[in-house]
Protein backbone atom coordinates (compact mmCIF):
# COMPACT_ATOMS: atom_id res chain seq x y z
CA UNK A 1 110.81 113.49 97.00
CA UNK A 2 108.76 110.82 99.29
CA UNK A 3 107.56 112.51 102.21
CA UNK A 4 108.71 110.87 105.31
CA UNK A 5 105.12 111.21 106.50
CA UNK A 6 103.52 109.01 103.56
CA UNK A 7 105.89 106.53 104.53
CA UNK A 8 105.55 106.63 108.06
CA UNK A 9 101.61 106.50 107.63
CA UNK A 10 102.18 103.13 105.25
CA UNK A 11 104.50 101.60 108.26
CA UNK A 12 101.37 102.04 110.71
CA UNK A 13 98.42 101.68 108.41
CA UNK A 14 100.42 98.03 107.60
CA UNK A 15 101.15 97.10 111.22
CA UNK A 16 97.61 98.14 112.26
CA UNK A 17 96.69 95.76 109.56
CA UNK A 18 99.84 92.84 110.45
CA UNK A 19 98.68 93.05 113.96
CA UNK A 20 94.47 93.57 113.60
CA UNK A 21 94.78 96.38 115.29
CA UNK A 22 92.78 97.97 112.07
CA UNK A 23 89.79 96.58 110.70
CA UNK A 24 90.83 97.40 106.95
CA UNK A 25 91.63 95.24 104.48
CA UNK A 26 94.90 95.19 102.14
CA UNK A 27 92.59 96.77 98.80
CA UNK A 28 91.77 99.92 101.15
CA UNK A 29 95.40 100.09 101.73
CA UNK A 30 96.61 99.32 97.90
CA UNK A 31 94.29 101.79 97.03
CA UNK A 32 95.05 104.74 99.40
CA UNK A 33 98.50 104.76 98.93
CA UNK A 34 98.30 103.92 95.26
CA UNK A 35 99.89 100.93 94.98
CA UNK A 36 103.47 102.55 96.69
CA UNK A 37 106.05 100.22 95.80
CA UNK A 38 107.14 100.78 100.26
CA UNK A 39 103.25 98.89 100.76
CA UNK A 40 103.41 96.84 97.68
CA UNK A 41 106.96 95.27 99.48
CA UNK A 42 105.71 95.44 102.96
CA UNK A 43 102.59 93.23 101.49
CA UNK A 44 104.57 90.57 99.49
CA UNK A 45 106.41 87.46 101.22
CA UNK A 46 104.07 87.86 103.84
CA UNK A 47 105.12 84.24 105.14
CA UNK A 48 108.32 85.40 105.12
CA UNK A 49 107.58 88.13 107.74
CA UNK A 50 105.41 85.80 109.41
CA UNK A 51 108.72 83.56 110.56
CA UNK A 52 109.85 86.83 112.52
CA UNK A 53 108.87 89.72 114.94
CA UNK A 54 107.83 92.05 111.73
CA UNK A 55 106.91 94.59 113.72
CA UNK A 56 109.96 94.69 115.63
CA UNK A 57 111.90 94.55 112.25
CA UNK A 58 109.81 97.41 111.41
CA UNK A 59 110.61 99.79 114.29
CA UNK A 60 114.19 99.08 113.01
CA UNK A 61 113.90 99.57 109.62
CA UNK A 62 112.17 102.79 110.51
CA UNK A 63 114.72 103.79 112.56
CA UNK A 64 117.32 103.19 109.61
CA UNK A 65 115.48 105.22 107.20
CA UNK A 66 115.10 108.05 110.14
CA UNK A 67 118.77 108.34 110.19
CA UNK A 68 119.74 108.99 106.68
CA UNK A 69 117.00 111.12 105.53
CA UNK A 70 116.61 114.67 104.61
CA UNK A 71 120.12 114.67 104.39
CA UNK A 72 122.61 114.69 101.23
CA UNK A 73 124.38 111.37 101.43
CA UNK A 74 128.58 111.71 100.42
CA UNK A 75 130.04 108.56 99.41
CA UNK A 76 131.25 108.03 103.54
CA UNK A 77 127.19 108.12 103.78
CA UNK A 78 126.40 105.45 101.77
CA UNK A 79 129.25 103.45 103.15
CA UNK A 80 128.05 103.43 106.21
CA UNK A 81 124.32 103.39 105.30
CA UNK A 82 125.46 99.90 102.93
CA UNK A 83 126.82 98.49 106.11
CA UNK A 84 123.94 99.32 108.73
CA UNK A 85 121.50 97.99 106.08
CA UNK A 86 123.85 94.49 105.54
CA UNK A 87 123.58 94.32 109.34
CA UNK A 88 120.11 94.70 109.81
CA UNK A 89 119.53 92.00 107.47
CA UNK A 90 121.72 89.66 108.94
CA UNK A 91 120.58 90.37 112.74
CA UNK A 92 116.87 89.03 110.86
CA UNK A 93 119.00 85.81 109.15
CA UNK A 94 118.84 87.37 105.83
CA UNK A 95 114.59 87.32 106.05
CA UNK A 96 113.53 87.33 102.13
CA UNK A 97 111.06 89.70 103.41
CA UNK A 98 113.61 92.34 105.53
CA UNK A 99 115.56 92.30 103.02
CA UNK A 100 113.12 93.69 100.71
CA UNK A 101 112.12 96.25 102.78
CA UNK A 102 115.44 97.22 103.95
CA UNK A 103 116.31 97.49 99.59
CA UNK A 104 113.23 100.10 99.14
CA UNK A 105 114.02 102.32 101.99
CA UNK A 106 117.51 102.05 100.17
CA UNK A 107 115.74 102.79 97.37
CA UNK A 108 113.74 105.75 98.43
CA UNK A 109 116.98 107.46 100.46
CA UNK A 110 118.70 107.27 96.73
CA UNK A 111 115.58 108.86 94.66
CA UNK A 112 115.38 111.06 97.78
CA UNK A 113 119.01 112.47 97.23
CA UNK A 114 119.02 111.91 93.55
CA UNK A 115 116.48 114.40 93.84
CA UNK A 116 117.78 116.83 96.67
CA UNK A 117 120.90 117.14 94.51
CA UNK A 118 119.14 117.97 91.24
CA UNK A 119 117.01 120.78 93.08
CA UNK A 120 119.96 122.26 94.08
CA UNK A 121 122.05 121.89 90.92
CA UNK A 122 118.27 124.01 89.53
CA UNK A 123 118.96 126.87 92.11
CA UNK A 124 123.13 127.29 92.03
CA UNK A 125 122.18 127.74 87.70
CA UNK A 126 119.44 129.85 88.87
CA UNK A 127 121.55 132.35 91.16
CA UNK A 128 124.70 132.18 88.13
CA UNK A 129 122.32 133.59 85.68
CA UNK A 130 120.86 135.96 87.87
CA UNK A 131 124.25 136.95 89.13
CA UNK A 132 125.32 137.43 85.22
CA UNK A 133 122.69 139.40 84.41
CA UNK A 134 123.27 141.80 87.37
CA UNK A 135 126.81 142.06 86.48
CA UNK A 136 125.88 142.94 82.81
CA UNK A 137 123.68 145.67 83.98
């Protein structure tokens, strides 16, 4: 699962760098988060977030991301999560470059509960075969 502390640190280690308020460069970055597919889209179609407020698309993105995870997602879930993430792209005119940020955190909350949803498949086999054994006993 991503840690929503990794991702938080690439969303300010990137606007420290958007806005100077960082003197790093973007290999620094590449390399400390190891090429993370989150940096790797927050540093392509940079003109693209240059036509915008990026950082203000940022805090919403964030806040998007925020909402939904650490939480298993039903189907109502990703309804709704489909539509706030349509929205958000529109309210930036369908930016190339919010729209590919707005498709990883999509991306992460899926792995995310992909994996959330295999751990727990792990433990409910775990606790069946425990609870056979202790009935066979």
């Amino acid at each position: 699962m991503t840690e929503q502390k990794l991702i938080a640190g690439i969303f300010n280690d990137f606007l420290g760098l958007y806005t100077g308020k960082i003197q790093t460069g973007i290999r620094p970055l590449i390399e400390k988060y190891k090429n993370h597919p989150m940096l790797m889209g927050l540093l392509s179609n940079l003109d693209e977030a240059a036509k915008i407020q990026a950082p203000k698309a940022m805090k919403e993105i964030y806040s998007f991301y925020k909402e939904y995870r650490g939480r298993d997602l039903e189907d109502a879930d990703w309804k709704e999560l489909t539509e706030k993430a349509r929205q958000i792209s529109a309210g930036w005119e369908e930016n190339e470059w919010v729209r590919r940020i707005v498709l990883e955190m999509i991306s992460l909350l899926d792995s995310d509960d992909a994996e959330r949803r295999r751990i727990a498949l792990e433990v409910e086999k775990e606790m069946e075969a425990a609870e056979q054994k202790m009935n066979a006993a």
